[in-house]
C-alpha atoms as a PDB file:
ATOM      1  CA  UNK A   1     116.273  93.483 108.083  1.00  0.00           C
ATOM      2  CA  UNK A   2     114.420  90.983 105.753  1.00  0.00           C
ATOM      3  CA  UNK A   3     115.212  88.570 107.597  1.00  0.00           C
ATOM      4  CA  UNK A   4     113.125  89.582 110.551  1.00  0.00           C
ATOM      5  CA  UNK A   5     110.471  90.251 108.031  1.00  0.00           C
ATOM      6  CA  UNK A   6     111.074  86.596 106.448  1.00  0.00           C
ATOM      7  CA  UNK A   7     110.794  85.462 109.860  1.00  0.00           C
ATOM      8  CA  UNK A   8     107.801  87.720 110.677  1.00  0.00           C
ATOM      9  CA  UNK A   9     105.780  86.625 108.056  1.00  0.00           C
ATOM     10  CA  UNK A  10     106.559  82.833 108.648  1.00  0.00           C
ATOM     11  CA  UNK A  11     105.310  82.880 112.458  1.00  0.00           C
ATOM     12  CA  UNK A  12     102.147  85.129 110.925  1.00  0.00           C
ATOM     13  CA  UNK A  13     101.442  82.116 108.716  1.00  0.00           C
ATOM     14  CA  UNK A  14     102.020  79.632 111.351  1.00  0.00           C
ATOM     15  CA  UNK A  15      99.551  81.350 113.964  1.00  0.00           C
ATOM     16  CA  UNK A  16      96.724  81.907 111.136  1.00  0.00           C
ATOM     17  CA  UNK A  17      97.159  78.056 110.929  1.00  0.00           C
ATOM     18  CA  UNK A  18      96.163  77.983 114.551  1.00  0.00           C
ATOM     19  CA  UNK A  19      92.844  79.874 113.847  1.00  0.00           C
ATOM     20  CA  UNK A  20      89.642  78.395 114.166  1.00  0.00           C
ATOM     21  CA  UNK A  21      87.705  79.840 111.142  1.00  0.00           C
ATOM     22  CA  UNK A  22      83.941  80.353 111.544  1.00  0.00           C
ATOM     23  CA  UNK A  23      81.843  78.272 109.441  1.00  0.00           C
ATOM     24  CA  UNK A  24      79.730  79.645 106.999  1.00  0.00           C
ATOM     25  CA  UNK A  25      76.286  78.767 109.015  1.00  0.00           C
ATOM     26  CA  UNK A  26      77.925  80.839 112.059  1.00  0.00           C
ATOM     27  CA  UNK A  27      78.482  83.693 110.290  1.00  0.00           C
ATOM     28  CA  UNK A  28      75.343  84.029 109.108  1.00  0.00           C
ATOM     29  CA  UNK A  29      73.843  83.471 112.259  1.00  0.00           C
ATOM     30  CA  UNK A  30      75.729  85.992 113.906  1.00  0.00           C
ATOM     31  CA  UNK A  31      75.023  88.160 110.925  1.00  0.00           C
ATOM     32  CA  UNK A  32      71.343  87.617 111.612  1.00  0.00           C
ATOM     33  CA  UNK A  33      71.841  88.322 115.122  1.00  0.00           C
ATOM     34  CA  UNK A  34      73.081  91.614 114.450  1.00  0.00           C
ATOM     35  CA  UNK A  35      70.609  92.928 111.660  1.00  0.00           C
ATOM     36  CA  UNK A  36      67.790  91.932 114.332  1.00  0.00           C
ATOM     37  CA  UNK A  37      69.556  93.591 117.222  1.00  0.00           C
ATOM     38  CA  UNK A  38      70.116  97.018 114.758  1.00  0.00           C
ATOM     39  CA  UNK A  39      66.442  96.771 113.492  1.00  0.00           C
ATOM     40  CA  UNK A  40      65.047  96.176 117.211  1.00  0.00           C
ATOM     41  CA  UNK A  41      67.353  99.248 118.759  1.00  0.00           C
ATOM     42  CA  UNK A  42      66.646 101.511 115.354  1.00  0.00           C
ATOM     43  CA  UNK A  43      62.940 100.745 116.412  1.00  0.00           C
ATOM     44  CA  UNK A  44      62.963 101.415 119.981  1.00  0.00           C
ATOM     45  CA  UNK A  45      64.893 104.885 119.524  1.00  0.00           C
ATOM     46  CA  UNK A  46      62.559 106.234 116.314  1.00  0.00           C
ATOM     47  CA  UNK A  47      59.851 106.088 119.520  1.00  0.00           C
ATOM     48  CA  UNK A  48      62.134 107.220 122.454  1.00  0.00           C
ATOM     49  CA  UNK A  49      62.690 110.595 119.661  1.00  0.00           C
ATOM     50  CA  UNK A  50      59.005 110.648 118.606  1.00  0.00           C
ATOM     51  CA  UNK A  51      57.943 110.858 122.196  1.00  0.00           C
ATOM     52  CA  UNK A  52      60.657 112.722 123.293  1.00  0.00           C
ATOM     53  CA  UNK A  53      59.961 115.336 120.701  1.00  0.00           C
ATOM     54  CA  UNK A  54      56.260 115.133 121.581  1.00  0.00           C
ATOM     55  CA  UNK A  55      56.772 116.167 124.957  1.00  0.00           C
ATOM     56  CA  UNK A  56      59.418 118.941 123.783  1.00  0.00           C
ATOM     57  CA  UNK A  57      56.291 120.520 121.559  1.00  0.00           C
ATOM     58  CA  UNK A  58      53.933 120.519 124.604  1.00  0.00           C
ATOM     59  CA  UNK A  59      56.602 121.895 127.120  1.00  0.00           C
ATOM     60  CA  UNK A  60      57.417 125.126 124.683  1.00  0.00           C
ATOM     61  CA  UNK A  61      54.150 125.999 123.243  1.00  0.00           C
END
């Protein structure tokens, strides 16, 4: 039994090797990306509920 884990943990090491690691300027790219896609969407469905909610007021009273 350890030795599958021995042996287990040495291919794990091996195929980490194989990774290509982002560099630091792509993750903070990609970070960037995503806080401007999340602001941009938070945006857009604060208005979709406004109107929505708009048109919900004028329908029932």
């Amino acid at each position: 039994m350890w030795e599958k884990i021995k042996q287990f943990l040495r291919e794990v090491r091996t195929e980490l090797g194989k990774v290509t690691w982002p560099t630091r300027k792509e993750i903070l790219a990609a970070t960037a990306v995503v806080v401007v896609f999340t602001l941009i969407t938070s945006i857009y469905l604060g208005l979709v509920d406004v109107i929505i909610s708009k048109l919900v007021r004028v329908f029932i009273w």
